[in-house]
Protein backbone atom coordinates (compact mmCIF):
# COMPACT_ATOMS: atom_id res chain seq x y z
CA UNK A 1 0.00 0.00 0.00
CA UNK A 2 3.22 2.07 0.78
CA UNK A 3 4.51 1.55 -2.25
CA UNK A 4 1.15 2.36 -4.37
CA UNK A 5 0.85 5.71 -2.57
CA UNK A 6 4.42 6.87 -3.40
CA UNK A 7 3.25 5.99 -7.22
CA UNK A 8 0.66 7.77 -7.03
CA UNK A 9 2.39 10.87 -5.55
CA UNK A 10 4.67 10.26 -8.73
CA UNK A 11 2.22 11.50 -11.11
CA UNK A 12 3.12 14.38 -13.23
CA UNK A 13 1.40 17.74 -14.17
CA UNK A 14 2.27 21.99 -14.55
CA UNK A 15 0.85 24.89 -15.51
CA UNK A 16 1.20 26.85 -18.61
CA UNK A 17 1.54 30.48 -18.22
CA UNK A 18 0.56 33.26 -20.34
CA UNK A 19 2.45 35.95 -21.57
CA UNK A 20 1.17 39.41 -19.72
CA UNK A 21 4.68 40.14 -17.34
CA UNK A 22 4.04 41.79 -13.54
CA UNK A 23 3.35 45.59 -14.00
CA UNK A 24 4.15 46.99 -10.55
CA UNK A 25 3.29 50.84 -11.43
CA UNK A 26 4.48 53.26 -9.05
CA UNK A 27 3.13 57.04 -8.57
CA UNK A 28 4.96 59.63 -9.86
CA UNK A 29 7.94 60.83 -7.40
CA UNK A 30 8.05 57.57 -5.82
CA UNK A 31 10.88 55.17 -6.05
CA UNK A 32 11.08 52.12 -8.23
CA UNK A 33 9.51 49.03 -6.77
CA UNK A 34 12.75 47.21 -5.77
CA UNK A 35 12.95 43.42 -7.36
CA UNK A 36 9.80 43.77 -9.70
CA UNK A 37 11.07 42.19 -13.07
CA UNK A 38 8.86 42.80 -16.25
CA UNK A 39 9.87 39.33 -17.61
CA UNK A 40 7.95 37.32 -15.10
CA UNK A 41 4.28 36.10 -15.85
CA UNK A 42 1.91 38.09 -14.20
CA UNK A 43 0.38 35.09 -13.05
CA UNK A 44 3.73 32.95 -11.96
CA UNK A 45 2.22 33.01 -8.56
CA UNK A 46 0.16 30.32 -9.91
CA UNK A 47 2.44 27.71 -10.55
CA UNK A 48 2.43 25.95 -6.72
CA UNK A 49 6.09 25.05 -7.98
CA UNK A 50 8.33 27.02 -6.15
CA UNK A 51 11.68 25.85 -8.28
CA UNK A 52 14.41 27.86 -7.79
CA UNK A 53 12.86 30.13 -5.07
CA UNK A 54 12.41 27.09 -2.54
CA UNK A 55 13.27 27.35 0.82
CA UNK A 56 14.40 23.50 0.78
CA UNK A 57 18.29 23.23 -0.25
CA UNK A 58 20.36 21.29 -2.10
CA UNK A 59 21.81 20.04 0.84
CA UNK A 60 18.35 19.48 2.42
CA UNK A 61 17.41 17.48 -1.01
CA UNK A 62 20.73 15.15 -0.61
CA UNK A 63 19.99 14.13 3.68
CA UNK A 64 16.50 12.99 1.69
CA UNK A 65 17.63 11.63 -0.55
CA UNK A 66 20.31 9.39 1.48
CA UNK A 67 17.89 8.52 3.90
CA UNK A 68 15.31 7.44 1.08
CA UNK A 69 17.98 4.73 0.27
CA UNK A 70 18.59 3.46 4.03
CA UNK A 71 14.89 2.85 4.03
CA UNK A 72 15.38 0.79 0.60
CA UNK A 73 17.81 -1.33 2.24
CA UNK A 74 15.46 -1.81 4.78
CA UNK A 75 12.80 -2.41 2.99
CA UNK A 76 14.36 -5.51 1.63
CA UNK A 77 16.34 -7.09 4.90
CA UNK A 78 13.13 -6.55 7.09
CA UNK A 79 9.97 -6.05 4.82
CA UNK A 80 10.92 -9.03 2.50
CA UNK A 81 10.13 -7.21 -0.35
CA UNK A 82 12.08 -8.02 -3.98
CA UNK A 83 15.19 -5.88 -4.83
CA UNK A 84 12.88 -4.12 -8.09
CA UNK A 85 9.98 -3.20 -5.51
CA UNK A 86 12.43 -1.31 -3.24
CA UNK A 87 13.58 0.63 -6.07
CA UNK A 88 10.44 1.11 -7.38
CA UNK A 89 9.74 2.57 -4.22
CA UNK A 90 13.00 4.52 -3.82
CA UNK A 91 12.73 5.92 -7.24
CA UNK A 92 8.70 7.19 -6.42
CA UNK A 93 10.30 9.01 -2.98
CA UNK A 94 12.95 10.94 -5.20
CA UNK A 95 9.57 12.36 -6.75
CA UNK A 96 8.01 12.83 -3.37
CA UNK A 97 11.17 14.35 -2.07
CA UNK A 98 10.77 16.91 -5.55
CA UNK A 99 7.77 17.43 -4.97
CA UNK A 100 8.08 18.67 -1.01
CA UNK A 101 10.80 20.80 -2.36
CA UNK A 102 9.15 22.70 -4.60
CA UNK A 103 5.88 23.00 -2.32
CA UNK A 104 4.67 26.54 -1.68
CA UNK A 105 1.91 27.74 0.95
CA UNK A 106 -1.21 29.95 0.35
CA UNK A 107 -2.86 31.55 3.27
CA UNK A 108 -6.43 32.94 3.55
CA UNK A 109 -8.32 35.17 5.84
CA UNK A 110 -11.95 34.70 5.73
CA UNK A 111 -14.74 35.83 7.83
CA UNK A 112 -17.27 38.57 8.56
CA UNK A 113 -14.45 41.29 7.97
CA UNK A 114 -11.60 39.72 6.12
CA UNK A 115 -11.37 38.30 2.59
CA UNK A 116 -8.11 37.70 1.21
CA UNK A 117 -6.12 34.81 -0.08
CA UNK A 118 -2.17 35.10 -1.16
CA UNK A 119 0.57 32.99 -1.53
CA UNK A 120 4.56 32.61 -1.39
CA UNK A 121 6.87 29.89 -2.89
CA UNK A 122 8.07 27.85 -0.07
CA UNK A 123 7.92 24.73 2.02
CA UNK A 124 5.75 26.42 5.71
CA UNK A 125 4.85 23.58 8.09
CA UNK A 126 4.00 25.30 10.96
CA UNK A 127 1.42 28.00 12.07
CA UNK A 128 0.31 30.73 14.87
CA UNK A 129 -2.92 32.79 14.33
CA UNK A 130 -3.83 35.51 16.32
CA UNK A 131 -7.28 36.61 16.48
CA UNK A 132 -8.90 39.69 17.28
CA UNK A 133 -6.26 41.41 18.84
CA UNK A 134 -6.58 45.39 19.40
CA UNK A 135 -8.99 47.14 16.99
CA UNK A 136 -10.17 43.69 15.43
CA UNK A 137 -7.13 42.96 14.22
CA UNK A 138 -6.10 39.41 13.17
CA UNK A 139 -3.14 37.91 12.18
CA UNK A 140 -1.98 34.41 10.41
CA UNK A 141 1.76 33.53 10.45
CA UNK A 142 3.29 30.47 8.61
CA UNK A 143 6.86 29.72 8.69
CA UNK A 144 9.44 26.92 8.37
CA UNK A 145 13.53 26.71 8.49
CA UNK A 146 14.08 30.23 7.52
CA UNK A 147 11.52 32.00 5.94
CA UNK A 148 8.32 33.90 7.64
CA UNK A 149 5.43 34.75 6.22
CA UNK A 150 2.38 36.45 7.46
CA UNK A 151 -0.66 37.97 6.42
CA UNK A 152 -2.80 40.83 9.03
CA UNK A 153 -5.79 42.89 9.22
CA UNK A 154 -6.89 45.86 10.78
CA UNK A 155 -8.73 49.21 9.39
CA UNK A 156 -5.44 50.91 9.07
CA UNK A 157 -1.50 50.36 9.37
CA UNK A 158 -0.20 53.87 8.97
CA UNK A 159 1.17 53.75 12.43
CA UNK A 160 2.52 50.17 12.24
CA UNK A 161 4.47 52.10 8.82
CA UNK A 162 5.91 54.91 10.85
CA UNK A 163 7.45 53.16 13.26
CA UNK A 164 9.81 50.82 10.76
CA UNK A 165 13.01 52.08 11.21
CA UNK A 166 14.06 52.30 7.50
CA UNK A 167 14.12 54.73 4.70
CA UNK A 168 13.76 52.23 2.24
CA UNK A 169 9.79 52.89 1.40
CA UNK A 170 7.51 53.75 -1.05
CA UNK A 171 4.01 53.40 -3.10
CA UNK A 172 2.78 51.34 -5.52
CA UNK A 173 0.22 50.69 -7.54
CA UNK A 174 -1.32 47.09 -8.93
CA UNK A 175 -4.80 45.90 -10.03
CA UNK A 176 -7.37 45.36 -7.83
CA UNK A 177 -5.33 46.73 -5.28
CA UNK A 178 -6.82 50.65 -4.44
CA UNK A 179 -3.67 51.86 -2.85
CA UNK A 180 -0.03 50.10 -2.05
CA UNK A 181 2.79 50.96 0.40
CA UNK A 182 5.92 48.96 0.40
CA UNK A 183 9.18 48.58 3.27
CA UNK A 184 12.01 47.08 3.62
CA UNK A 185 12.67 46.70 7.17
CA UNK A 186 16.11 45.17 8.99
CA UNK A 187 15.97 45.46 12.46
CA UNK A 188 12.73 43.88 14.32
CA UNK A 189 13.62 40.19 13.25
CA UNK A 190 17.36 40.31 14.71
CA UNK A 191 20.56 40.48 13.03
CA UNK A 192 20.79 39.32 8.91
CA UNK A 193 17.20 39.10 9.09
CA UNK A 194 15.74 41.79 6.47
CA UNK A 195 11.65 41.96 6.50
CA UNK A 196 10.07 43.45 3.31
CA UNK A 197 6.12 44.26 4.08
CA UNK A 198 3.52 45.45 1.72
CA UNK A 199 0.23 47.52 3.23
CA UNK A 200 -2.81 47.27 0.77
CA UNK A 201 -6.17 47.54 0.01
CA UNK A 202 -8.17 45.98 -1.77
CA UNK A 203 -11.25 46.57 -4.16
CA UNK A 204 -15.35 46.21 -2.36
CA UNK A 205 -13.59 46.48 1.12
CA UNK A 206 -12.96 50.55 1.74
CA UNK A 207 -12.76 50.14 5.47
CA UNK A 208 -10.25 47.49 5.78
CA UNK A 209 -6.03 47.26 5.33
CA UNK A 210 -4.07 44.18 4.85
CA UNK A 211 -0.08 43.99 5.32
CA UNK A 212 1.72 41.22 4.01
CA UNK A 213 4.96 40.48 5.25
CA UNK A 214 7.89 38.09 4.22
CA UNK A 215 11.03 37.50 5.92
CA UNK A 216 14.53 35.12 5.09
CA UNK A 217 16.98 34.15 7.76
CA UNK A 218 20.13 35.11 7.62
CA UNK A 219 19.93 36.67 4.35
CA UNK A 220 21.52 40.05 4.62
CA UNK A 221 21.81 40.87 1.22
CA UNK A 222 18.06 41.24 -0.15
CA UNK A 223 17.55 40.45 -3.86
CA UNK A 224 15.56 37.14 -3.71
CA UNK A 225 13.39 39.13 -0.75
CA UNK A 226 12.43 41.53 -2.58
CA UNK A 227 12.34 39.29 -6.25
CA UNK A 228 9.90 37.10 -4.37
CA UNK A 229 7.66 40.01 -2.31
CA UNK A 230 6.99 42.00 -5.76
CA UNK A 231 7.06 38.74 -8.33
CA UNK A 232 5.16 36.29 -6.74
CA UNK A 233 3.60 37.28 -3.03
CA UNK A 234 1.84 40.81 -4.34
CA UNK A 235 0.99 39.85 -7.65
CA UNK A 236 -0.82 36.98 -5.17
CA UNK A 237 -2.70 38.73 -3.43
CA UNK A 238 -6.51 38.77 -4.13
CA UNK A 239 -10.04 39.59 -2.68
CA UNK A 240 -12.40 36.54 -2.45
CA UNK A 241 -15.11 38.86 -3.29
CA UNK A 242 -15.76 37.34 -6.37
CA UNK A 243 -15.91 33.24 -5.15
CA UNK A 244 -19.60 34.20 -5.13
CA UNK A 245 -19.97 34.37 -8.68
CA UNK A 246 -18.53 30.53 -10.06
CA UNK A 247 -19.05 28.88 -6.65
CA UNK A 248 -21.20 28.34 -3.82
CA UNK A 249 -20.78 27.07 0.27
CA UNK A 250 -21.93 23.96 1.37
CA UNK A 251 -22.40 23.55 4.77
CA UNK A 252 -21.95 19.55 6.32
CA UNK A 253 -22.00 19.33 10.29
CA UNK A 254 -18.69 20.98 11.32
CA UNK A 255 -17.34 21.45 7.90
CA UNK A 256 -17.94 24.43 5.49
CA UNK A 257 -17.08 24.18 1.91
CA UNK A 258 -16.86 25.58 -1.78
CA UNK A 259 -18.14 23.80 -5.07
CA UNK A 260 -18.11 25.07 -8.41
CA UNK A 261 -21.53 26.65 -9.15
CA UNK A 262 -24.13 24.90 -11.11
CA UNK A 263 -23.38 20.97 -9.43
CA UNK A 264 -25.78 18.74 -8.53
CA UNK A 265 -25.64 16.37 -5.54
CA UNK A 266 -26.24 13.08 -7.31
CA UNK A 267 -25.72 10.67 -4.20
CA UNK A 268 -24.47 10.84 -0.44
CA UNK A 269 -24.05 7.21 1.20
CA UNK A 270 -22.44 5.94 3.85
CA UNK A 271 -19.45 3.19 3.29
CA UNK A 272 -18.60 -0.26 5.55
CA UNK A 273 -15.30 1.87 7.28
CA UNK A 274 -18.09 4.63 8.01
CA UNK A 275 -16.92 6.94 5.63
CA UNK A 276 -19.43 9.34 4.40
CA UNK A 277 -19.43 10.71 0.34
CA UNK A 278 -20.75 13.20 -1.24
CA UNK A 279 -21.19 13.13 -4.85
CA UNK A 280 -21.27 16.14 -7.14
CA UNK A 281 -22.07 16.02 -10.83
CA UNK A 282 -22.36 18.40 -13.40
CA UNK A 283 -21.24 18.78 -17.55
CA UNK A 284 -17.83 17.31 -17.58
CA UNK A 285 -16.63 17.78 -13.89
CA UNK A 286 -17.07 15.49 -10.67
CA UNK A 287 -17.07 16.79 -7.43
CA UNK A 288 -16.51 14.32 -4.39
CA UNK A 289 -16.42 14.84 -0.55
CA UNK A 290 -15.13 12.35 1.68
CA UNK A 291 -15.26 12.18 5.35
CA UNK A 292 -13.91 9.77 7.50
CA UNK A 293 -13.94 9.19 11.16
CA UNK A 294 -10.69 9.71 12.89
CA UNK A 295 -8.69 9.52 16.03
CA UNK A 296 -7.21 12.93 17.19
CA UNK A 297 -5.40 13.81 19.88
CA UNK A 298 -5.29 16.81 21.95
CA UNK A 299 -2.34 17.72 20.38
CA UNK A 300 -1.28 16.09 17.11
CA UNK A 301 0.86 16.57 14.05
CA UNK A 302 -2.15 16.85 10.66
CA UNK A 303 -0.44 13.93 8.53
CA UNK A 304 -1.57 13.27 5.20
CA UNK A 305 0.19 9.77 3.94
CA UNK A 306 -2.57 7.46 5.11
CA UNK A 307 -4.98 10.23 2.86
CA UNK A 308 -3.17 9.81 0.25
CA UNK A 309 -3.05 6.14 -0.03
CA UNK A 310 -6.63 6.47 -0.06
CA UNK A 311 -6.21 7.94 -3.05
CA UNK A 312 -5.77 4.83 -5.37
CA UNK A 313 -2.83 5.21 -8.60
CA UNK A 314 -5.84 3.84 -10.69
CA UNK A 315 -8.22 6.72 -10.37
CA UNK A 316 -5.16 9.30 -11.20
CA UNK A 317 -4.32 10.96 -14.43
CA UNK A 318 -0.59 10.33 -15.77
CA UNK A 319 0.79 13.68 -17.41
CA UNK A 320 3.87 14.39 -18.64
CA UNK A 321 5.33 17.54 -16.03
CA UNK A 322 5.65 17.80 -12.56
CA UNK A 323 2.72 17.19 -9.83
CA UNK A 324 2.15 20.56 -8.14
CA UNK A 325 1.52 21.08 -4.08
CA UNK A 326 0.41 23.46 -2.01
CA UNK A 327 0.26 23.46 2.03
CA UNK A 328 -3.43 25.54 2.45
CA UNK A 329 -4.29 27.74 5.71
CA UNK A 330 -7.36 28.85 6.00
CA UNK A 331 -7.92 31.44 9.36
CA UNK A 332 -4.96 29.22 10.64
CA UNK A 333 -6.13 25.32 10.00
CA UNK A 334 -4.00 23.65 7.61
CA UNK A 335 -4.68 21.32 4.62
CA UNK A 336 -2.52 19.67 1.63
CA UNK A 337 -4.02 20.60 -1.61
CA UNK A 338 -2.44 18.57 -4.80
CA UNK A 339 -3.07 19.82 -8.34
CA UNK A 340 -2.34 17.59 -11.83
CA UNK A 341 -3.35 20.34 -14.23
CA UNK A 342 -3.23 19.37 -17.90
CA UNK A 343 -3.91 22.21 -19.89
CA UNK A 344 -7.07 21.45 -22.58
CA UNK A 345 -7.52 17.49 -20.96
CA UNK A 346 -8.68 15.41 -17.77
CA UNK A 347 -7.81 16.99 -14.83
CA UNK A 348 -7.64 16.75 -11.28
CA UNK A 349 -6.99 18.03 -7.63
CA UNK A 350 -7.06 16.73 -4.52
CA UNK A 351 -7.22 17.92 -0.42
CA UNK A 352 -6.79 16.84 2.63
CA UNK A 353 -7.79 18.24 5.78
CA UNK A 354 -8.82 17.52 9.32
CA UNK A 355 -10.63 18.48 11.83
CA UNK A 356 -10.68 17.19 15.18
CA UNK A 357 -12.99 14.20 14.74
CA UNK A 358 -12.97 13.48 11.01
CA UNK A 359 -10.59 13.32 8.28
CA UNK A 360 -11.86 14.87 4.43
CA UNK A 361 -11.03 13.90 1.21
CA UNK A 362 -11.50 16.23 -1.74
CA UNK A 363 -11.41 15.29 -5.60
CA UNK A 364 -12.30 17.23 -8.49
CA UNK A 365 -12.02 15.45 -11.98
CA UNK A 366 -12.80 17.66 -14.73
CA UNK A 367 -11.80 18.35 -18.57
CA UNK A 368 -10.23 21.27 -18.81
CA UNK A 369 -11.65 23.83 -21.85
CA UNK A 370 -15.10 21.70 -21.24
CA UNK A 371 -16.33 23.40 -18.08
CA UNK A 372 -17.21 26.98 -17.72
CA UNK A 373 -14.40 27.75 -15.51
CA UNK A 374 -11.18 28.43 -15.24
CA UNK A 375 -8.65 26.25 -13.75
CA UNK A 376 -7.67 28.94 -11.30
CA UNK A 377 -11.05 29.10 -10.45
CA UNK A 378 -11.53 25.69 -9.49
CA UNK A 379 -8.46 26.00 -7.92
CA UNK A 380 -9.67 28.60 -5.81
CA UNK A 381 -12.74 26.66 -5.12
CA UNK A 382 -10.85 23.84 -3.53
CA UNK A 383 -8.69 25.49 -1.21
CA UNK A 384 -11.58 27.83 0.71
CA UNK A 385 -12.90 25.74 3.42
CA UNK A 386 -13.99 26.31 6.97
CA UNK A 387 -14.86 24.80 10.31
CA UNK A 388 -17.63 25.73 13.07
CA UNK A 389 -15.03 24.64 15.67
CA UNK A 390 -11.58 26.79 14.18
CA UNK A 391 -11.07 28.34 17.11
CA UNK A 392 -10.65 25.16 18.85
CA UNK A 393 -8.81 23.23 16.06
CA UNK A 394 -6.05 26.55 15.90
CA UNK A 395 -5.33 25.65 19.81
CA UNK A 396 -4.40 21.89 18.91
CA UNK A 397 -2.10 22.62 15.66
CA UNK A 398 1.31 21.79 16.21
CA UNK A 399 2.72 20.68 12.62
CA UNK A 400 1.30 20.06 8.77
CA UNK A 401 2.90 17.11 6.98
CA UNK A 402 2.31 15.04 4.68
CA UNK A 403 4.67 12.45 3.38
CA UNK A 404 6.87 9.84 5.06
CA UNK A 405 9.02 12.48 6.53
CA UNK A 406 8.23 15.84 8.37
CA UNK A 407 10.86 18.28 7.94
């Protein structure tokens, strides 16, 4: 079963990008935005690949790596398996071990004053959320070897803004963003520890700020800072305003979820392991909802391996680039959302999340070009969620993984 998981987790797919490059304006008598580069897509932010910008070394990729073929040593001497199944399996956890380091993490704030979603390329495991501090401010923080990244909301951050102690600040301007403010600050995170932040706002939400902030450990110098903030994180960042119009929630005991407008529930049954579906059907797409009762404890790691084996190699879709991931915090509760995007064919995604009684499986099969949405749209579908109990479920989060190792 080990060894049909890591297959699966094998599969291949990418996104194709289009050709419209960042345009990070800035008002006149500003200065430049630093890092933004005209020849990156516009939309690389949504590639979950994080490539080159990955937190996850080479040396990082090579302690994998070595210990992937201890275990295939193992595998023969005490599993008794065949000298071609270990490396069978050895060869699928070089693709797993790819595929965690090119990971990156998306975080969104959702509720009755917050509604924004961005993301930055990089391998974040582990999570504090603050909640209605002072003036009904929250804050979401995800982080992981050296990189910090967090996303807060209040009505206004011009004071935060004065107090950075740094001259290295300005405007900017970027669609469906109303008004921008940028700094680059080196002091509050401790020695070789440059912060850039950006304060925005955003369209259909007049009384509300965000500031996004991204940090690098002992990273003095600050070119891939500031390539990633104005590249990838702020060309990322978007309202959720609009989920309304190409999807709809769906409300099921503790669990609140998107689907892709226009889907019909075609079937919800109950299985002999007391798993639950939920069957969604509409012109070339399939929508299904797992849930399946699990042990939690008071304070537990969210691992997604036995998930994924769930996930039989049969039902997949072999492509021919690399399967995309994506760790997935929503108001602080984290899931593992995997994407095999084949431009103009079958398609499919998949997440995994818990709460603190069930696990949930999510698969959408569709043909892409066939359905009237986008991919990104779907995407975005997938990876809103919310529980009744997240206040409770943020107190009990300790890690995210989801492979045979937690890094």
């Amino acid at each position: 079963m080990l060894r049909k998981s890591i297959i699966m987790m094998a599969l291949a797919a990418a996104f194709t990008m289009n050709v419209s490059a960042v345009q990070i304006e800035v008002p006149a008598g500003q200065p430049p935005m630093p890092g933004a580069d005209a020849s990156i897509p516009a939309n690389a932010y949504e590639n979950y690949r994080a490539g080159s910008l990955s937190n996850i070394g080479t040396s990082d990729v090579i302690k994998l790596d070595s210990k992937s073929e201890k275990n295939k040593e193992m595998f023969i001497t005490d599993w008794g398996l065949t000298r071609d199944e270990a490396n069978e399996i050895a060869s699928g956890s070089k693709k797993v071990i790819n595929l965690i380091a090119n990971e990156s993490a998306v975080v969104l704030l959702h509720d009755d004053r917050t509604n924004i979603r961005a993301s930055v390329p990089g391998l974040l495991l582990a999570s504090k959320y603050y909640p209605k501090l002072s003036d009904g401010e929250r804050l979401s923080i995800v982080r992981e070897h050296s990189v910090f990244f967090a996303i807060g909301t209040k009505q206004n951050y011009d004071d935060a803004l004065g107090k950075l102690k740094t001259d290295r600040k300005g405007e900017f301007i970027y669609p469906g963003i109303t008004h921008g403010k940028w700094a680059i600050e080196t002091e509050s995170f401790g020695e070789n520890t440059p912060a850039m932040v950006a304060v925005v706002g955003l369209e259909n939400q007049p009384n509300q700020e965000y500031i996004i902030g991204l940090s690098y450990k002992n990273q003095p110098v600050t070119d891939k800072l500031e390539r990633v903030m104005s590249n990838y994180v702020i060309p990322s960042i978007r309202s959720l305003d609009d989920m309304d119009q190409y999807s709809e929630s769906i409300n099921w005991d503790n669990l609140m979820y998107r689907i892709p407008k226009g889907l019909t529930l075609i079937a919800q049954k109950s299985l002999t392991d007391a798993t639950e579906i939920r069957d969604y059907r509409g012109a070339g797409i399939r929508f299904v909802v797992a849930k399946k009762p699990v042990k939690v404890k008071d304070k537990y790691m969210y691992s997604f391996l036995n998930e994924l084996v769930e996930v039989k190699p049969e039902r997949q879709i072999i492509g021919d680039e690399p399967i995309q991931a994506a760790s997935i915090w929503n108001n602080g509760v984290p899931s593992l959302l995997v994407d095999n995007y084949q431009p103009g064919k079958k398609s499919i995604m998949h997440r995994f999340l818990y709460d603190d009684k069930n696990v949930y499986i999510m698969s959408l099969v569709y043909t892409d070009g066939a359905v009237p949405y986008s991919h990104i749209q779907l995407r975005n579908t997938l990876e809103y969620s919310d529980f009744a109990n997240v206040e409770t479920l943020r107190k009990n989060v300790i890690r995210k993984c989801y492979t045979v190792v937690c890094i």
